[in-house]
Protein backbone atom coordinates (compact mmCIF):
# COMPACT_ATOMS: atom_id res chain seq x y z
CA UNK A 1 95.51 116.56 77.54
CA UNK A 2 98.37 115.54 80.15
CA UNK A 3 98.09 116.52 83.75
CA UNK A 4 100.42 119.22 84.49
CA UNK A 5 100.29 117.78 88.35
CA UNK A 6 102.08 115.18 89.50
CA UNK A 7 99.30 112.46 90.37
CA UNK A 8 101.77 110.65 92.48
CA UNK A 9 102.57 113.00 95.01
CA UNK A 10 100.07 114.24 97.66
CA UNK A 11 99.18 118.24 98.04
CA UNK A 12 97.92 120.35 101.03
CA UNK A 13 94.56 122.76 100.18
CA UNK A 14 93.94 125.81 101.59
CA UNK A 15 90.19 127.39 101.47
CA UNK A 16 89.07 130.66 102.19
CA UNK A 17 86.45 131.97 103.74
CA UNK A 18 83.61 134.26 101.82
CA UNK A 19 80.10 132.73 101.66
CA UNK A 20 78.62 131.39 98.35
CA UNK A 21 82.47 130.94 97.66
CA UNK A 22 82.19 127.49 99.13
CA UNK A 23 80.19 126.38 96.39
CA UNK A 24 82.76 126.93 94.14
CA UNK A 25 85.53 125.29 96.61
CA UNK A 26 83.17 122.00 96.16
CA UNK A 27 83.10 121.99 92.37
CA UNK A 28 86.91 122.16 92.29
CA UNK A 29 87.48 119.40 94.76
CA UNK A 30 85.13 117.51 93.03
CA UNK A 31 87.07 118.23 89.90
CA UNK A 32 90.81 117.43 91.69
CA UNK A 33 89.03 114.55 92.73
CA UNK A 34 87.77 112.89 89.35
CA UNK A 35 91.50 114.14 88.15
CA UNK A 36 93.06 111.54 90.69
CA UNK A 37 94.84 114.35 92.67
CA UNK A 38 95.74 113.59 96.52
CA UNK A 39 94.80 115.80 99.18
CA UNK A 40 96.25 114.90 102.46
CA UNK A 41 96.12 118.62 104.62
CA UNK A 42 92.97 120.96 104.11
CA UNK A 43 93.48 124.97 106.02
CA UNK A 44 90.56 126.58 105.78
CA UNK A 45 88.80 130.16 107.25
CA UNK A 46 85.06 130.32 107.60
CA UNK A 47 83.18 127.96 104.94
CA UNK A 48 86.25 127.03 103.70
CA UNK A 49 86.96 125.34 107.03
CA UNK A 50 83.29 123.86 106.95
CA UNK A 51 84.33 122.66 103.50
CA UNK A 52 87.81 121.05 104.80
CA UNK A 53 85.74 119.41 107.10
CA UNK A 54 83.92 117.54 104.06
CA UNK A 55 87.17 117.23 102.17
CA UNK A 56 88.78 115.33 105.56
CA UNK A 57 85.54 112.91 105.57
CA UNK A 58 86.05 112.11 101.75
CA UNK A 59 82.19 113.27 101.16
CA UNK A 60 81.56 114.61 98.11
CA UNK A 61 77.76 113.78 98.02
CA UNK A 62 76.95 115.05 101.44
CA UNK A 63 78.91 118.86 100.48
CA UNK A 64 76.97 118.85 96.95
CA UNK A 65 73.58 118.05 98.88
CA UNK A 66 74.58 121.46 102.02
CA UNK A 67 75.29 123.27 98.90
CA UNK A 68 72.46 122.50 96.96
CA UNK A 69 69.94 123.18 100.01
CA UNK A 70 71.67 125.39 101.55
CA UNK A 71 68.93 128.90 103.66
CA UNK A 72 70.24 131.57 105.52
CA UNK A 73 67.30 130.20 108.07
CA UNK A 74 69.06 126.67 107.98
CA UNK A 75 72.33 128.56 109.23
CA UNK A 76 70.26 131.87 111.13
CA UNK A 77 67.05 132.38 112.83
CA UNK A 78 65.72 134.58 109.99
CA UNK A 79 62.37 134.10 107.50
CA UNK A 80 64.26 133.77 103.78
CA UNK A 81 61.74 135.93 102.65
């Protein structure tokens, strides 16, 4: 299958905010990523501005591992009970 994006230009990304959303916002970086898209301007509201911050340090390891150990009492002072 061909890309239908241009691989040689660079895009912006914009990420909204909405909780377990962010999750999602990883897997498809990670995905534009292995594709060989550019990302050279993140926006982002909430966790998607807590994800731009990832997609600005180039870390896709260190948002999988937030994502994938992610407690309301890492983020709150609340039992997760």
């Amino acid at each position: 299958m061909r890309p239908v994006i241009d691989l040689e230009k660079e895009y912006a990304i914009m990420l909204d905010g909405g909780g377990a959303r962010g999750a999602y916002q990883i897997g498809a970086w990670k995905a534009l990523k292995e594709a060989g898209v550019k990302i050279n301007a993140v926006a982002g509201t909430s966790v998607g501005a807590l994800n731009g911050a990832f997609i600005c340090m180039d870390d896709v390891e260190k948002a999988e591992k937030v994502w994938s150990e992610i407690a309301f009492s890492k983020v709150m002072d609340v039992d997760d009970t």
